[in-house]
Protein backbone atom coordinates (compact mmCIF):
# COMPACT_ATOMS: atom_id res chain seq x y z
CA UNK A 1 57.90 163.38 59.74
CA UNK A 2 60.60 160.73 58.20
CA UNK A 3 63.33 161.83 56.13
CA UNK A 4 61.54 165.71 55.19
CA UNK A 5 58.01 163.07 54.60
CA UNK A 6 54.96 164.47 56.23
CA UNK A 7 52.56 162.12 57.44
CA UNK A 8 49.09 163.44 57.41
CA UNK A 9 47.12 163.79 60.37
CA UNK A 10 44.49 160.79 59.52
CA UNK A 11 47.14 159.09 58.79
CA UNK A 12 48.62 159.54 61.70
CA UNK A 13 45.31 159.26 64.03
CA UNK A 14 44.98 156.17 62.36
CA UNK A 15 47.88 154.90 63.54
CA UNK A 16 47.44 155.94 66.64
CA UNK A 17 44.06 154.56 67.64
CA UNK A 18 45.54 150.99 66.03
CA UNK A 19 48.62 151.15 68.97
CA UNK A 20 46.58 151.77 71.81
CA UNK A 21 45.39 149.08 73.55
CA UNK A 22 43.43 150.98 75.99
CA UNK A 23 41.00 152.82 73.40
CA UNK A 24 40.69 149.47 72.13
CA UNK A 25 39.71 148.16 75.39
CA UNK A 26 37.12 150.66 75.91
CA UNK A 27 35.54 150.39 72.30
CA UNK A 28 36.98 153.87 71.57
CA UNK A 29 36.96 154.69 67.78
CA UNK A 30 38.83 156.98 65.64
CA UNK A 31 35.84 158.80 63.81
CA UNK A 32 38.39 161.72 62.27
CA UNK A 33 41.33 163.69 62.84
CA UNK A 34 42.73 166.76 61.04
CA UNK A 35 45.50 169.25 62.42
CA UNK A 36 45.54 169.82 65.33
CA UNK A 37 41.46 168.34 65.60
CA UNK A 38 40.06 164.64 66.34
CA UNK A 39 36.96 163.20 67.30
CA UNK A 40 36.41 159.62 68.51
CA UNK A 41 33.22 157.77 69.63
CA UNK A 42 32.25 155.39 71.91
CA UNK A 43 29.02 153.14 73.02
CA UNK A 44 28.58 153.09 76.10
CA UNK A 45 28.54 149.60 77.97
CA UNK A 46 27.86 147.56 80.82
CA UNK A 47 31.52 147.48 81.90
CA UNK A 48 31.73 151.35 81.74
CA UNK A 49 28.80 151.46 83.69
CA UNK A 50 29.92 152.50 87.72
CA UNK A 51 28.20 151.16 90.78
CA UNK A 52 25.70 154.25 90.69
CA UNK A 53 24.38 153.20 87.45
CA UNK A 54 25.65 155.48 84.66
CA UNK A 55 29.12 155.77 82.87
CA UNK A 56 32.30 156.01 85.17
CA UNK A 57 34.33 159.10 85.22
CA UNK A 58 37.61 156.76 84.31
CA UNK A 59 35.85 155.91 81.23
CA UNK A 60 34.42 159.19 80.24
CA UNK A 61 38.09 160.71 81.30
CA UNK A 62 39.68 158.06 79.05
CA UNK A 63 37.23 159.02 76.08
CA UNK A 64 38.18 162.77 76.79
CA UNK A 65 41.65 161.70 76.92
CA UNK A 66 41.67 159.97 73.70
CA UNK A 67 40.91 162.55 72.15
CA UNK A 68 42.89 165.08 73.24
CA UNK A 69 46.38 162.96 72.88
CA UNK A 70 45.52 162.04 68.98
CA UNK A 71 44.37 165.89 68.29
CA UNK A 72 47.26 167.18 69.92
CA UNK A 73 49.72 164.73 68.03
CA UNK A 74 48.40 165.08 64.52
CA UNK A 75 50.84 167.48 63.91
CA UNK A 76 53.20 164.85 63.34
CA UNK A 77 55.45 166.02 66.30
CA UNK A 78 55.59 164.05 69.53
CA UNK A 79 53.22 166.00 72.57
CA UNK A 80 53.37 165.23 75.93
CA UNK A 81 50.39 165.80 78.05
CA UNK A 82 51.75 168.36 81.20
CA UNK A 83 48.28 169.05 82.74
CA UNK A 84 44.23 168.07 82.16
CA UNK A 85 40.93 169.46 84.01
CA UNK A 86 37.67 167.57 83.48
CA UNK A 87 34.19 168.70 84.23
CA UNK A 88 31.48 166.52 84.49
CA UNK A 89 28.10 167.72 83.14
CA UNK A 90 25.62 164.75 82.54
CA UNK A 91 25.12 161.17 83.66
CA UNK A 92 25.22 159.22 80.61
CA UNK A 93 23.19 155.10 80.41
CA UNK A 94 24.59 151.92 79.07
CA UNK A 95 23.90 152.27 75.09
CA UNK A 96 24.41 155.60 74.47
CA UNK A 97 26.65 156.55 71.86
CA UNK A 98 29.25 159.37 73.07
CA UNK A 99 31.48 161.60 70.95
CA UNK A 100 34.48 163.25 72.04
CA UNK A 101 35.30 166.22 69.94
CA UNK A 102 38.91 167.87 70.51
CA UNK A 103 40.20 170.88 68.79
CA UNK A 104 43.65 173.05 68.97
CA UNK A 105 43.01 176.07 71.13
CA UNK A 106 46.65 177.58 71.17
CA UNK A 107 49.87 176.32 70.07
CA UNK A 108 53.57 177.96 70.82
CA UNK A 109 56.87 175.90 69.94
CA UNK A 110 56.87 174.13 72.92
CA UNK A 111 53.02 174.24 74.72
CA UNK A 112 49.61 173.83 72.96
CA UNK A 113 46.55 174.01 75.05
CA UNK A 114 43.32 171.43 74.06
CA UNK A 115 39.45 171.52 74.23
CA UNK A 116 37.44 168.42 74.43
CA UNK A 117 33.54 168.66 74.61
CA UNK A 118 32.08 164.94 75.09
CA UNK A 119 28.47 164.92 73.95
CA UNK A 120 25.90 162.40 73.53
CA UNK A 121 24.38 161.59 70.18
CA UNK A 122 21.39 164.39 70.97
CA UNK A 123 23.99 167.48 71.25
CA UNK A 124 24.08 167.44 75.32
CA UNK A 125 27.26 168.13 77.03
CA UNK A 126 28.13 165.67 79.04
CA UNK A 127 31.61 166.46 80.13
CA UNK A 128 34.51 169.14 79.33
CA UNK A 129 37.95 168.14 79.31
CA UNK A 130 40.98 170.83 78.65
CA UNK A 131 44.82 169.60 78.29
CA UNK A 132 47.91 170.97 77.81
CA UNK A 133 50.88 169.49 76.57
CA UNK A 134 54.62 170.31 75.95
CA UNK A 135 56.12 169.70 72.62
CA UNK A 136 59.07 167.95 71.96
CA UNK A 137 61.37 167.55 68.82
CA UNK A 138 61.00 164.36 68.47
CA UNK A 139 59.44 163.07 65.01
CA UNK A 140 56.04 161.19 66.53
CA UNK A 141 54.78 159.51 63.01
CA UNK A 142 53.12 156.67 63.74
């Protein structure tokens, strides 16, 4: 929010997903992003792949991660992530497409708490990621 403006939350999770280098890194892609929601993809690929074969935990963490930081910043209003737990359900192969879907679970003026399911492109669960972050008053709009 700039002088009373509202930026909207694509807008914003646009923005977003264009300054971080590290999404970009990984070949992590905005897909959408409403208040307080988001959901980014990513294909899987050889340099996510860990010494046992399937996708590392960094990577599937960072997807997770993603997704949880743009969701809980679409509000326009800068979020700090305090705290995250991360399950991991599935191995996941080089190629697959993954999609991490995050969505509001509770907000207060100062703490909102975050879902993220990552699933692969045939519905299965592959990990669950929850956050929680502490929100400032500090404008965060783009």
């Amino acid at each position: 929010m700039a002088d009373g403006v509202v930026t909207p939350p694509a807008d914003l999770g646009r923005e977003f997903a264009r300054r971080d280098g590290f999404m970009q890194h990984l070949g992590i892609n905005l897909h959408d992003v409403g208040s307080g929601t988001s959901e980014l993809r990513m294909r899987v690929q050889s340099c996510h792949i860990n010494f046992n074969g399937t996708c590392h935990g960094g990577a599937l963490f960072a997807l997770a991660d993603s997704a949880f930081g743009v969701a809980s910043n679409s509000h326009g209003i800068l979020a700090a992530g305090i705290d995250t737990h991360m399950t991991y359900h599935a191995g996941v192969s080089d190629g697959e497409v993954l999609v991490a879907k995050a969505h509001e679970i509770s907000r207060s003026r100062r703490i909102a708490v975050y879902q993220v399911e990552v699933l692969n492109s045939e519905g299965t669960l592959i990990a669950g990621f929850t956050g929680t972050v502490y929100i400032t008053a500090k404008p965060n709009n783009g």
